[in-house]
Protein backbone atom coordinates (compact mmCIF):
# COMPACT_ATOMS: atom_id res chain seq x y z
CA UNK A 1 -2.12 -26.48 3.50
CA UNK A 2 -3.92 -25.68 7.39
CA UNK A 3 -0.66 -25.88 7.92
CA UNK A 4 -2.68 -26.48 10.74
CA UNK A 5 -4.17 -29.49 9.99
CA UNK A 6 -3.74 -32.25 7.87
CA UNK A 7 -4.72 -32.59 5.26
CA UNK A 8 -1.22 -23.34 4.20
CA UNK A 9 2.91 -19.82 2.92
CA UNK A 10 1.75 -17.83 7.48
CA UNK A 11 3.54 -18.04 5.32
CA UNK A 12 5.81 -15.86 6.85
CA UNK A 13 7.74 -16.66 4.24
CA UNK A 14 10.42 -13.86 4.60
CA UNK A 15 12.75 -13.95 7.94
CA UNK A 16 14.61 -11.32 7.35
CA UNK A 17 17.19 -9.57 9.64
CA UNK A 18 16.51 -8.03 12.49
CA UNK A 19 15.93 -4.46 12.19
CA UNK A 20 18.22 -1.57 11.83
CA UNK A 21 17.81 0.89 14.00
CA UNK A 22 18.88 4.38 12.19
CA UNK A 23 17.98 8.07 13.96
CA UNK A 24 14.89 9.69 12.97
CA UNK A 25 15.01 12.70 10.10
CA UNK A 26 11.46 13.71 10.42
CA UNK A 27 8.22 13.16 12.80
CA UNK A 28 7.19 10.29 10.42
CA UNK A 29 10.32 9.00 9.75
CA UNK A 30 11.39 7.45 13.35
CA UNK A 31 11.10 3.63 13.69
CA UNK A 32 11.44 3.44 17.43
CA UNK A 33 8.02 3.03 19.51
CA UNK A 34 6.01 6.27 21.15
CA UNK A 35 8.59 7.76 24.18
CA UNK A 36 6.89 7.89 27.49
CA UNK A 37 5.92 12.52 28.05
CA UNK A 38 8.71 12.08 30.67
CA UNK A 39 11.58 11.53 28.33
CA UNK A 40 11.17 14.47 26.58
CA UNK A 41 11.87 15.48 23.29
CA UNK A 42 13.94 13.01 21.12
CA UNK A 43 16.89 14.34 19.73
CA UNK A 44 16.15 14.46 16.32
CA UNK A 45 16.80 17.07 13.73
CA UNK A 46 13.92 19.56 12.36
CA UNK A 47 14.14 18.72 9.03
CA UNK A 48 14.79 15.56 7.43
CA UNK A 49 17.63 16.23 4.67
CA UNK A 50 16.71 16.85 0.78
CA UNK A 51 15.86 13.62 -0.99
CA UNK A 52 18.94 14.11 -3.40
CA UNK A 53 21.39 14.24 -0.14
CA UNK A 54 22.70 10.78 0.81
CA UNK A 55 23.58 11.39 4.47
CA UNK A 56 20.96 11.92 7.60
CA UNK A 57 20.40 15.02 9.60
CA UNK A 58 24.13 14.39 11.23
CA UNK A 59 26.35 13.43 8.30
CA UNK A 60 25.59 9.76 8.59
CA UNK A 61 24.47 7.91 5.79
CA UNK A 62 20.74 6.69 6.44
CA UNK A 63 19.94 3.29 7.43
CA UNK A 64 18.48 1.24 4.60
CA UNK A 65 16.25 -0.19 6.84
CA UNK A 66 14.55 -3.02 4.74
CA UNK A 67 10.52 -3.12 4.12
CA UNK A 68 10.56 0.62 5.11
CA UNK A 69 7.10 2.07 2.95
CA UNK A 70 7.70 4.01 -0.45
CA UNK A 71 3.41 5.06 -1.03
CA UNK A 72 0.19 4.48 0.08
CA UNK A 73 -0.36 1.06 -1.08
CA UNK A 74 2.78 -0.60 0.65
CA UNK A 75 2.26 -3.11 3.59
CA UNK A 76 4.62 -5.07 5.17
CA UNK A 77 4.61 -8.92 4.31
CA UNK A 78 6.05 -11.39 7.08
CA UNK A 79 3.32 -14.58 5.75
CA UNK A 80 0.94 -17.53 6.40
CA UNK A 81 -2.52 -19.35 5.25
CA UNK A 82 -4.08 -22.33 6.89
CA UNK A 83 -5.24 -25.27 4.42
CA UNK A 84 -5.96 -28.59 4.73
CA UNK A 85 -4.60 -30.56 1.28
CA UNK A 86 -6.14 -33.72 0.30
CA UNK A 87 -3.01 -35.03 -2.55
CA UNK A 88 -4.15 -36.46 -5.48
CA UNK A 89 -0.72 -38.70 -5.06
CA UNK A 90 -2.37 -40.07 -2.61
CA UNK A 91 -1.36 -37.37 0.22
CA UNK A 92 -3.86 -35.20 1.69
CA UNK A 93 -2.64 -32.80 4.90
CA UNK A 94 -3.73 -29.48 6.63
CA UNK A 95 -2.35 -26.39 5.74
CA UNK A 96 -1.24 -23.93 8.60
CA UNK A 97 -3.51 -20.90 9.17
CA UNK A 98 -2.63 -18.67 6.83
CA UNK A 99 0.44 -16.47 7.97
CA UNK A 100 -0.72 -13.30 9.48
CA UNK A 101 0.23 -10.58 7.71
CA UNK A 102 1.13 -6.50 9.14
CA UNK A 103 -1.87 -5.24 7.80
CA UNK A 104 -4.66 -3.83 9.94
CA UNK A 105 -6.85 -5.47 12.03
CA UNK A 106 -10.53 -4.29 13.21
CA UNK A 107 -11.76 -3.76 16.46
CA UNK A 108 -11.22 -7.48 18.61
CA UNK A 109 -15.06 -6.74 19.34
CA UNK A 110 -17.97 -7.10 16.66
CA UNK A 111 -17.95 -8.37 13.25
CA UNK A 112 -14.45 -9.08 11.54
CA UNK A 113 -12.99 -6.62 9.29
CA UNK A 114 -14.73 -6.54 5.07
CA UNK A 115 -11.82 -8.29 3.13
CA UNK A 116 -10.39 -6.39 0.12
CA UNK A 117 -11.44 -7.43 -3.09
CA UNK A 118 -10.32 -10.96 -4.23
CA UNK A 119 -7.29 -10.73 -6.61
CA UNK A 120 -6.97 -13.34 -9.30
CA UNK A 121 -4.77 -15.50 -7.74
CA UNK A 122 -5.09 -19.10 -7.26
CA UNK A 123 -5.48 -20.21 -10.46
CA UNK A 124 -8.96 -20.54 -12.42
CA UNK A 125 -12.08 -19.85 -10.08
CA UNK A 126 -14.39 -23.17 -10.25
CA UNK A 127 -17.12 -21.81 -7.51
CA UNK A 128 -18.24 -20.49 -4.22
CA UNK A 129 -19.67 -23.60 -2.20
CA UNK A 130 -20.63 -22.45 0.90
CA UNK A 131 -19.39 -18.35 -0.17
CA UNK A 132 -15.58 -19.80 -0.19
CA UNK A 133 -14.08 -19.88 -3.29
CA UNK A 134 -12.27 -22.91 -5.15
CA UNK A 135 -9.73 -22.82 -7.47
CA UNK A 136 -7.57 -24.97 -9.62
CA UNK A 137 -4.39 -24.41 -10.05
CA UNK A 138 -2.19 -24.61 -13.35
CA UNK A 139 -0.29 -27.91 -11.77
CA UNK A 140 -3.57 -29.67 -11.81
CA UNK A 141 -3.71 -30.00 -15.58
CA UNK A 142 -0.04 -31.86 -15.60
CA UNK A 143 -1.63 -33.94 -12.88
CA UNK A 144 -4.48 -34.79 -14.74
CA UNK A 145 -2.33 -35.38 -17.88
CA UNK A 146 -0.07 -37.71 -15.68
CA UNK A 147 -3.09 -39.80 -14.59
CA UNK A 148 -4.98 -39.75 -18.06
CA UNK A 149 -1.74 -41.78 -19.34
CA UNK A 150 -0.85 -44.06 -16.46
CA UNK A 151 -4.11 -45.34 -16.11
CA UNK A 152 -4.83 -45.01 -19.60
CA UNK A 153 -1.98 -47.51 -20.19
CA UNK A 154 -3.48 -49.87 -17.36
CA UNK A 155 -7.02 -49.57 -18.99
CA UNK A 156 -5.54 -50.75 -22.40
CA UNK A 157 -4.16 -54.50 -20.46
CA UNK A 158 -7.88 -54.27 -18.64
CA UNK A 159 -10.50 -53.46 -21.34
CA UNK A 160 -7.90 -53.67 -24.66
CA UNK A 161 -10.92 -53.15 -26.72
CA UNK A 162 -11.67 -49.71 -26.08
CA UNK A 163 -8.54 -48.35 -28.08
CA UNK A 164 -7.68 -44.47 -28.01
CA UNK A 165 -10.75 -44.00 -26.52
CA UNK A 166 -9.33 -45.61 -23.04
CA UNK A 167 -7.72 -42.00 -22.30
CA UNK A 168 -11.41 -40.24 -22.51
CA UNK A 169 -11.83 -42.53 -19.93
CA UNK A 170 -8.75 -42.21 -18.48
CA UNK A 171 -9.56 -38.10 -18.29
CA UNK A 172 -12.96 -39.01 -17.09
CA UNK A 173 -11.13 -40.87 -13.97
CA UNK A 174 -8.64 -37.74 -12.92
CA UNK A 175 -11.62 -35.39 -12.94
CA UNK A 176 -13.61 -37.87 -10.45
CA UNK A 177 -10.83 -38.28 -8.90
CA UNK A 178 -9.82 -35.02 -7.94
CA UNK A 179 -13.85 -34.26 -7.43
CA UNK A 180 -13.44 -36.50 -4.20
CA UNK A 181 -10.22 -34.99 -3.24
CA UNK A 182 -12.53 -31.55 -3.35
CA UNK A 183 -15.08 -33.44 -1.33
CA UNK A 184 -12.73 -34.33 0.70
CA UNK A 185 -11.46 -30.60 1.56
CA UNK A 186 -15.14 -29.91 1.60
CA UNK A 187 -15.36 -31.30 5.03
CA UNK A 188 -12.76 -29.68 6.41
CA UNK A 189 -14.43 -26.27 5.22
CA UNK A 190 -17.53 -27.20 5.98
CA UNK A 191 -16.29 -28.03 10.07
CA UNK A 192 -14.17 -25.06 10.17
CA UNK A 193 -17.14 -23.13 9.00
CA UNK A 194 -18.97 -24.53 12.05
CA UNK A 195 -16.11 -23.70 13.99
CA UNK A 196 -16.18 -19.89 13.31
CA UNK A 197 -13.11 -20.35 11.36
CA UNK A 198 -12.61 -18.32 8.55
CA UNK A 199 -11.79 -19.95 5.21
CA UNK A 200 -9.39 -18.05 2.62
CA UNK A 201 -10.15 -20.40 -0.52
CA UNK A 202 -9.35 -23.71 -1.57
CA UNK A 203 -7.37 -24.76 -4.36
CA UNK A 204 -6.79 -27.65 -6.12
CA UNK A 205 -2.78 -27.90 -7.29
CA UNK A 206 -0.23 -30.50 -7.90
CA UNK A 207 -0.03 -33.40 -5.55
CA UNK A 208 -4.06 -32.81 -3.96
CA UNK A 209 -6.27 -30.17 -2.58
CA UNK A 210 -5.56 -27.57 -0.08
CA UNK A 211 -8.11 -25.44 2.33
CA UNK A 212 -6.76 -22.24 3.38
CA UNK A 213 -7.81 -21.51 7.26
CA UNK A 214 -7.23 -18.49 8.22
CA UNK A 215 -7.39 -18.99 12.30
CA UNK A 216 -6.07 -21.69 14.80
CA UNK A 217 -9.19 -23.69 16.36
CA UNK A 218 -9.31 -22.74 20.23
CA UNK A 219 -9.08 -26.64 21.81
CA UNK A 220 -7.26 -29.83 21.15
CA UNK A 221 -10.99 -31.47 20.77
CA UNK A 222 -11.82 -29.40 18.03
CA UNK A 223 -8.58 -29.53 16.11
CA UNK A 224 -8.85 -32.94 16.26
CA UNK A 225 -11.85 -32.89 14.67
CA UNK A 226 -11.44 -30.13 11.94
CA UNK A 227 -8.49 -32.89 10.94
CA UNK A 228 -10.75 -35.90 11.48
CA UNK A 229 -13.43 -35.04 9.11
CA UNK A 230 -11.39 -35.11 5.56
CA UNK A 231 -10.42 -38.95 6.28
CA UNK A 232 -13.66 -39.50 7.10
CA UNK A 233 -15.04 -38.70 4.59
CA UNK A 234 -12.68 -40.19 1.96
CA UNK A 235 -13.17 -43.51 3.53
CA UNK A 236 -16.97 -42.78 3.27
CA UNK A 237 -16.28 -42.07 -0.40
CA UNK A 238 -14.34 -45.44 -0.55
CA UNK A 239 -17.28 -47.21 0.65
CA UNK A 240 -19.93 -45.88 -1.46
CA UNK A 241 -17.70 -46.70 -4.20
CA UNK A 242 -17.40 -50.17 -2.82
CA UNK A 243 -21.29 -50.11 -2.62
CA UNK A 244 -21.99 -48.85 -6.20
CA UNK A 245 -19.41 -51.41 -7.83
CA UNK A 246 -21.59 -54.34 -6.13
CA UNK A 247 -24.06 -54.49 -9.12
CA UNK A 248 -21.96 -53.83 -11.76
CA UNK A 249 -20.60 -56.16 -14.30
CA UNK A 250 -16.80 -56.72 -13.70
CA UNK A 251 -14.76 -55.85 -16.31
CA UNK A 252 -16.63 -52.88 -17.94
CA UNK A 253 -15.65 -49.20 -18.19
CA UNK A 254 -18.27 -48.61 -15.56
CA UNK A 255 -16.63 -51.00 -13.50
CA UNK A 256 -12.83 -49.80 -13.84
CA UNK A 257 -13.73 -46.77 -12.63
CA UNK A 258 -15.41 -47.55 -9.68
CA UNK A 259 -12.90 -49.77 -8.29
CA UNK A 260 -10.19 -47.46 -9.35
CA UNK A 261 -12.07 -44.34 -7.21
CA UNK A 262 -12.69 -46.92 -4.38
CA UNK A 263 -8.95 -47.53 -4.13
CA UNK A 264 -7.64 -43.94 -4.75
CA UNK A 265 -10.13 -42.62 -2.01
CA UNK A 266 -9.01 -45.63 -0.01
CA UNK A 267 -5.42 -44.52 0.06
CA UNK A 268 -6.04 -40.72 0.07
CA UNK A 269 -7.57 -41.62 3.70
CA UNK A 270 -4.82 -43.99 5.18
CA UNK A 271 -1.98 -41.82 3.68
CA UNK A 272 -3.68 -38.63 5.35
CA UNK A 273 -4.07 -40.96 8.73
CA UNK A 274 -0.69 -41.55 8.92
CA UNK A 275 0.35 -39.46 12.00
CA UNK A 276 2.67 -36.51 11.15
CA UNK A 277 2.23 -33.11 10.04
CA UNK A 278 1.61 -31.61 7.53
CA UNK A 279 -1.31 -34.48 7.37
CA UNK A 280 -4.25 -34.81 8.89
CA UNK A 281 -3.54 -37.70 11.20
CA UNK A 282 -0.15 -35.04 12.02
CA UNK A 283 -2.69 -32.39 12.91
CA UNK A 284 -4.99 -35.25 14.88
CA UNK A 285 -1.35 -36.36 16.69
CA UNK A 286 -0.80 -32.50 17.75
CA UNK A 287 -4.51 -32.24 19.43
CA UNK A 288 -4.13 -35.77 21.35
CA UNK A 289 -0.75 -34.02 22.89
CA UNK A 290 -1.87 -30.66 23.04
CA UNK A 291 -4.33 -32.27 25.34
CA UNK A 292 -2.05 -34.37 27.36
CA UNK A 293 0.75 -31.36 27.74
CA UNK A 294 -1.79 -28.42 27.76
CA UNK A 295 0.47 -27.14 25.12
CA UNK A 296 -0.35 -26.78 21.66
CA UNK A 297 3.80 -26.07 20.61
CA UNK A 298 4.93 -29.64 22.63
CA UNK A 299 1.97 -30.86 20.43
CA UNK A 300 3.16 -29.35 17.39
CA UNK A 301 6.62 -30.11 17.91
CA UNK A 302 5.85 -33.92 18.44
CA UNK A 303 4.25 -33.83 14.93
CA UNK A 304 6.59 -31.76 13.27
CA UNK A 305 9.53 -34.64 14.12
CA UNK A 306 7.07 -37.13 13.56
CA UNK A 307 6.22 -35.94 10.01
CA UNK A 308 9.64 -35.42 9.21
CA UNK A 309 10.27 -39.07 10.21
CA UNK A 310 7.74 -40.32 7.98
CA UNK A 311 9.42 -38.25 5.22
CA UNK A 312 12.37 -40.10 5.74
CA UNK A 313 10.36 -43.50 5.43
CA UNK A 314 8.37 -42.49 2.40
CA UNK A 315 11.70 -41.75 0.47
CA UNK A 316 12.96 -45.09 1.45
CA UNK A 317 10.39 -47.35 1.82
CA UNK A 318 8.37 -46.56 -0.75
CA UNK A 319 10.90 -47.38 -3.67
CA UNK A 320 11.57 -51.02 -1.88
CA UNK A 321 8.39 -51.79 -0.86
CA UNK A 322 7.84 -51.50 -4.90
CA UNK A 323 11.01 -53.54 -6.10
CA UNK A 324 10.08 -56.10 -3.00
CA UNK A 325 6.75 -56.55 -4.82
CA UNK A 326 4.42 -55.47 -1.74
CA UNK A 327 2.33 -53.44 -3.74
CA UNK A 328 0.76 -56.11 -6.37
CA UNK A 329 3.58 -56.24 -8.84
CA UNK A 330 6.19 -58.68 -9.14
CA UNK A 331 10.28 -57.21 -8.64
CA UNK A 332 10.45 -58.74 -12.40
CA UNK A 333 8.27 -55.86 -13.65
CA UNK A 334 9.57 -52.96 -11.66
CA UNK A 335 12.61 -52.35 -13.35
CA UNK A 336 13.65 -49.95 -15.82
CA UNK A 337 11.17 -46.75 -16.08
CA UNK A 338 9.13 -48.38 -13.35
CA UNK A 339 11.53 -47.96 -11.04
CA UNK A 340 13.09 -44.38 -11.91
CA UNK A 341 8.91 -43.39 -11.40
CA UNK A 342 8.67 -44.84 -8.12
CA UNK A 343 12.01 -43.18 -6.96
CA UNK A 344 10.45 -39.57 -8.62
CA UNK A 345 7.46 -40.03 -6.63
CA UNK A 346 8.89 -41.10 -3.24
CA UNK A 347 11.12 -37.88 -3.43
CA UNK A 348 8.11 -35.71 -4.22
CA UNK A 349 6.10 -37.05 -1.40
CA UNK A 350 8.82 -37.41 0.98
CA UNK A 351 10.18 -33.63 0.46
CA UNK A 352 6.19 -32.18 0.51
CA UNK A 353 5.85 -33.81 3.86
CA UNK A 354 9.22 -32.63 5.21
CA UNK A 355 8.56 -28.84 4.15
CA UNK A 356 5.01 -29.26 5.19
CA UNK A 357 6.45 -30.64 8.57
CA UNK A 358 8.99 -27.44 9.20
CA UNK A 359 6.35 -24.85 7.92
CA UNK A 360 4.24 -26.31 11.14
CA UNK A 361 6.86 -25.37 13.34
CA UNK A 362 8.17 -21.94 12.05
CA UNK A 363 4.03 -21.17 12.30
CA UNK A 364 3.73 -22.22 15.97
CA UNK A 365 7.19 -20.11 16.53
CA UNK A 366 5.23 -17.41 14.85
CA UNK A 367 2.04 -17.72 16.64
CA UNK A 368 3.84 -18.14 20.06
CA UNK A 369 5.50 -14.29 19.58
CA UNK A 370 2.08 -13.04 18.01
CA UNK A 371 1.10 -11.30 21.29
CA UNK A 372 4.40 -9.26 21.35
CA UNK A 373 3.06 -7.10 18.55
CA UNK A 374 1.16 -4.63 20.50
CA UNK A 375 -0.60 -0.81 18.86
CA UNK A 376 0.00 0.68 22.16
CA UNK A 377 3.87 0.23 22.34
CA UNK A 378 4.14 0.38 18.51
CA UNK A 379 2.82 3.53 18.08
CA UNK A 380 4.15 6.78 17.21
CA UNK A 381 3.30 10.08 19.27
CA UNK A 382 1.30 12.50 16.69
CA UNK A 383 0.84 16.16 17.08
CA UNK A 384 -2.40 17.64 15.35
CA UNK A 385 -2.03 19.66 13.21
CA UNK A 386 -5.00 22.09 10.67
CA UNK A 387 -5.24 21.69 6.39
CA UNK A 388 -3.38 24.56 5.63
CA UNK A 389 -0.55 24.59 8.19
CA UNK A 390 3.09 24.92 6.60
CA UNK A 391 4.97 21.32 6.45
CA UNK A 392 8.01 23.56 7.95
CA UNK A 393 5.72 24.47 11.09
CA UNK A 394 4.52 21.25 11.21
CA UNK A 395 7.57 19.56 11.76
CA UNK A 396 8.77 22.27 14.20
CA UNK A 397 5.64 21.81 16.44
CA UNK A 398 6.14 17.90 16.14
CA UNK A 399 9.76 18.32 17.09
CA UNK A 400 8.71 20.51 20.06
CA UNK A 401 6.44 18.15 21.39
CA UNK A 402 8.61 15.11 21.10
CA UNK A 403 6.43 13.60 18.34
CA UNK A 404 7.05 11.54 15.57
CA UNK A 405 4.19 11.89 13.24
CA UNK A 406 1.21 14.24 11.82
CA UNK A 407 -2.08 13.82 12.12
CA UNK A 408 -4.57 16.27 9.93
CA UNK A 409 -7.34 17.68 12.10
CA UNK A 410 -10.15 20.00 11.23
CA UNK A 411 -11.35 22.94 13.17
CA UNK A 412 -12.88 20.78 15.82
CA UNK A 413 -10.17 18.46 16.29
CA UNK A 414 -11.75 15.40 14.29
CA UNK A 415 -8.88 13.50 12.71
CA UNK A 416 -8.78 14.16 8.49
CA UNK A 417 -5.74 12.29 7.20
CA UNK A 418 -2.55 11.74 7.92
CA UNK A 419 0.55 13.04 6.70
CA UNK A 420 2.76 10.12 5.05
CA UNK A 421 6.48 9.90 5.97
CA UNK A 422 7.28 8.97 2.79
CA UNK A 423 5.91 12.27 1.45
CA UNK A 424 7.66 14.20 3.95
CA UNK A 425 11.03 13.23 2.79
CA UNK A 426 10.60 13.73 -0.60
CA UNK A 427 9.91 17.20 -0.01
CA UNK A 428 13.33 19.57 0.02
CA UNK A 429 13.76 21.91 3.17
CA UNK A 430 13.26 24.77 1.38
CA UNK A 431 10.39 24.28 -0.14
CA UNK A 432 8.51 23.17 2.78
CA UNK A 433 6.95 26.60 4.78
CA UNK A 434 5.33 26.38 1.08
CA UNK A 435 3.59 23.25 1.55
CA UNK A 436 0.73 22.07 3.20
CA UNK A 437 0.51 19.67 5.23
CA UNK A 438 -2.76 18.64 3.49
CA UNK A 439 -1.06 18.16 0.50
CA UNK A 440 1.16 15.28 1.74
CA UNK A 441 -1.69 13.87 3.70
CA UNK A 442 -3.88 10.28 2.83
CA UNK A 443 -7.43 10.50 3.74
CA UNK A 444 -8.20 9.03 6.34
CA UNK A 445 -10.74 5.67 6.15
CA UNK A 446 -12.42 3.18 9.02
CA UNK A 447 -10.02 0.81 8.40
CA UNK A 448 -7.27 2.84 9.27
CA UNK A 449 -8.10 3.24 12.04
CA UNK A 450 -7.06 0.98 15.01
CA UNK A 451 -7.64 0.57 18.30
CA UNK A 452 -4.95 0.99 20.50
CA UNK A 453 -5.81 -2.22 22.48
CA UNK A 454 -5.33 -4.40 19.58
CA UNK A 455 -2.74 -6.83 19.86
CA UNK A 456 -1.08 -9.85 18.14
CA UNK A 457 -3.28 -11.96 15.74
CA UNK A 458 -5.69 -9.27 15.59
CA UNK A 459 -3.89 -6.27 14.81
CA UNK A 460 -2.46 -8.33 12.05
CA UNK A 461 -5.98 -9.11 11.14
CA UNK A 462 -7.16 -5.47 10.72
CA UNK A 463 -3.81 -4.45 9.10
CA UNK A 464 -4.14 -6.79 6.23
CA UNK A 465 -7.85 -5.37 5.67
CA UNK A 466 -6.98 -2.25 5.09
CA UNK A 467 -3.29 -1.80 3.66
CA UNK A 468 -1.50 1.52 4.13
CA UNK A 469 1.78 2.53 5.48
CA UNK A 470 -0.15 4.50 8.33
CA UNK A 471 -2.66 3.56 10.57
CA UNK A 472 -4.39 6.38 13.04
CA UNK A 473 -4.54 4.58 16.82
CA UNK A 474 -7.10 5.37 18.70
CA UNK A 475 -8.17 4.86 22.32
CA UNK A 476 -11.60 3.71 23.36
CA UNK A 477 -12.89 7.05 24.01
CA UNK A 478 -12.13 8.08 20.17
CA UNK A 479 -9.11 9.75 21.69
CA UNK A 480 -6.06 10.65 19.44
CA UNK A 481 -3.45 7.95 20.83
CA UNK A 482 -0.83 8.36 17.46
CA UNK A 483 0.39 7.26 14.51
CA UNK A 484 1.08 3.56 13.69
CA UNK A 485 3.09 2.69 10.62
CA UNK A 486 3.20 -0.64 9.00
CA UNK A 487 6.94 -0.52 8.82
CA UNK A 488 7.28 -0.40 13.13
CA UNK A 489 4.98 -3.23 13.07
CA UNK A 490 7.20 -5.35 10.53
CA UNK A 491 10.30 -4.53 12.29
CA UNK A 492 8.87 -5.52 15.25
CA UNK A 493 7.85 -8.71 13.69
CA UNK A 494 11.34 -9.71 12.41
CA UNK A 495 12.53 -9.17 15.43
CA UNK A 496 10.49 -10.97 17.37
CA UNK A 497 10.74 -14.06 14.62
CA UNK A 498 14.27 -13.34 14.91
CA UNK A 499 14.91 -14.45 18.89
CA UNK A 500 14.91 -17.89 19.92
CA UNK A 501 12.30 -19.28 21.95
């Protein structure tokens, strides 16, 4: 779900503690941010101790400071994505922008970062309208098994005649069904496309259809309506429905089914109306007082308590309304199984919207401390140093100049790799004037390297294209700034999540 709009995990999913700050064994090993020249050399030791020693340089026992990097390929994690869900349960709602994760941005300027290859996750890949692709989830199939036998059973009191073969139709139904539900998250691709809004995927899952957005739209006018569109166009759906059945003999299969996807897109639009988050008429709620406050968190916040309100309803007044007999049946016949299904599917719905509802606020919490992540006070003070130089004089030199990291430079001075800290400690002290530097060192690649300006969203944005536990910064020039590693940045980020606002 956008759980920005309406209709997905920034996701940061994991608040962990705040970080532990522990002192430095090695010029790669200190979490604290670059010292200013004038405060001299840190007091750290030269050489971090021998992997198979449990204490630091001092006699203390190191700090087991969580998310700290073990090799090349690990990247810190806080998480969310952006979607906009249309349920199949009659629900459809926004999912957040996808949680930003530490993982490095590009330059703010020019084209956005190439995205690592696609892992297989999702479910099964369907497509690639408009070059974003759609999955469907494992959930879906119990879905569509749920709705092949309830309105197989309702078929058999309709058209009695058609026998086993009313659950072919009955199958026939879920996959239209949840065909509209895609159309439906279509249009809120399709506008966030015209938006400049990137869009992860969108899958198809238990209770609907979710659009992953990566970004937050820029005004209250056009989240309003990136949220707008997927009603609209399920009441559209409704009405062509309407239109189609007009000709058609009542009565026959043909019929059936196009009053029955009339009505479900009928509802899928009026429950995603309904004003609180994580739905669209939530996300539509948060741009009308975004707009009035000039605040998008007083707008989010309104629809966050707004949505969980409506949870509240749902799992109340959806059970009575059915024993009352509002909805078409008579109190007589909802008893028994009836009524145990109602009470199943209020709770569902009523706890989706209530999570959806508090994953909107922990996001805008998120995105409000976003711009306290900056490279420049992140960042580690490097000393170059050339391929073959001993790790022993390496770490003396860095320990000289009050640095904290290692950068491998050729004879010119042109950046190679970087040393990683994990390698460094899991070499012992006396095998390290034997060691190059070179041979503890990753390559060095565009996307590591980052632009000291970067801040917030988009530092985030160029981490998680390239992940690595270290990250060259550079200034504008092309200028050596340091060394940032993924672990400051998630520190930093837990921290921040960490303080109230």
């Amino acid at each position: 779900m956008v759980e920005s709009g309406g209709s997905g995990r920034p996701r940061p999913d994991n608040e962990q503690s705040a970080e532990h700050p522990s002192t430095p064994a090695s010029p790669a090993t200190d979490p604290r941010p670059n010292p200013a020249p004038a405060d001299g050399p840190p007091d750290t030791p030269r050489h971090p101790p021998a992997p198979d020693d449990d204490r630091g340089p001092g006699g203390e026992h190191p700090d087991p400071t969580p998310g700290a990097p073990t090799d090349d390929d690990a990247t810190p994690t806080p998480r969310t994505p952006r979607a906009h869900p249309a349920r199949p349960a009659d629900a459809a709602e926004h999912a957040e922008p996808a949680a930003p994760r530490p993982t490095p941005p590009g330059l703010p300027k020019g084209p956005p970062p190439a995205r690592p290859p696609e892992q297989p996750r999702g479910g099964l890949l369907m497509g690639r309208p408009f070059g974003v692709p759609v999955y469907v989830a494992p959930s879906w199939f119990l879905v569509a098994a749920l709705i092949t036998w309830v309105f197989g059973g309702q078929l058999d009191r309709v058209l009695p005649e058609l026998g086993a073969a009313r659950y072919l139709v009955s199958l026939f139904f879920a996959v239209a069904f949840y065909a509209s539900v895609l159309i439906h998250e279509l249009a809120h691709t399709v506008a966030a496309l015209r938006f400049e809004l990137p869009v992860r995927r969108i899958q198809l899952q238990f209770f609907g259809g979710v659009s992953e957005i990566e970004k937050e739209a820029e005004t209250p006018g056009r989240e309003f309506w990136l949220a707008f569109v997927g009603p609209l166009l399920s009441l559209a759906l409704s009405g062509l429905f309407y239109l189609a059945m007009q000709p058609v003999e009542r009565g026959t299969v043909p019929g059936v089914l196009l009053a029955g996807l009339m009505i479900s897109n009928l509802i899928v639009a009026i429950f995603n109306l309904l004003p609180g988050l994580p739905l669209d008429g939530g996300r539509m709620l948060r741009a009308v007082v975004w707009k009035i406050t000039g605040k998008p968190m007083s707008g989010t916040i309104a629809a966050a308590w707004v949505g969980r309100a409506l949870a509240v309803s749902v799992l109340i007044g959806l059970p009575l309304l059915t024993q009352s007999g509002a909805l078409g049946s008579s109190a007589e016949d909802s008893v028994g199984m009836d009524t145990v299904t109602d009470a199943l599917l209020a709770a569902i719905l009523a706890a989706i919207i209530w999570t959806g509802a508090g994953n909107s606020l922990r996001m805008a919490r998120l995105r409000e401390h976003l711009p306290e992540l900056r490279a420049r006070t992140l960042t580690r003070r490097a000393v170059p140093v050339e391929t073959h130089t001993p790790l022993s004089e390496a770490l003396r030199r860095a320990n000289d100049a009050g640095a904290r990291a290692l950068v491998v430079v050729d004879a010119h001075g042109e950046p190679l790799s970087l040393v990683r800290e994990a390698a460094i400690v899991g070499v012992p002290e006396h095998r390290r004037p034997w060691v190059a530097v070179s041979g503890l060192a990753q390559d060095l690649t565009d996307g590591m390297r980052v632009s000291a300006e970067l801040a917030g969203e988009d530092l985030l944005d160029v981490l998680r294209a390239t992940p690595a536990t270290e990250y060259l910064v550079v200034e504008e020039t092309g200028e050596i700034f340091g060394v940032l590693s993924a672990a400051d940045v998630e520190r930093a980020f837990v921290k921040a999540m960490a303080r109230p606002n």
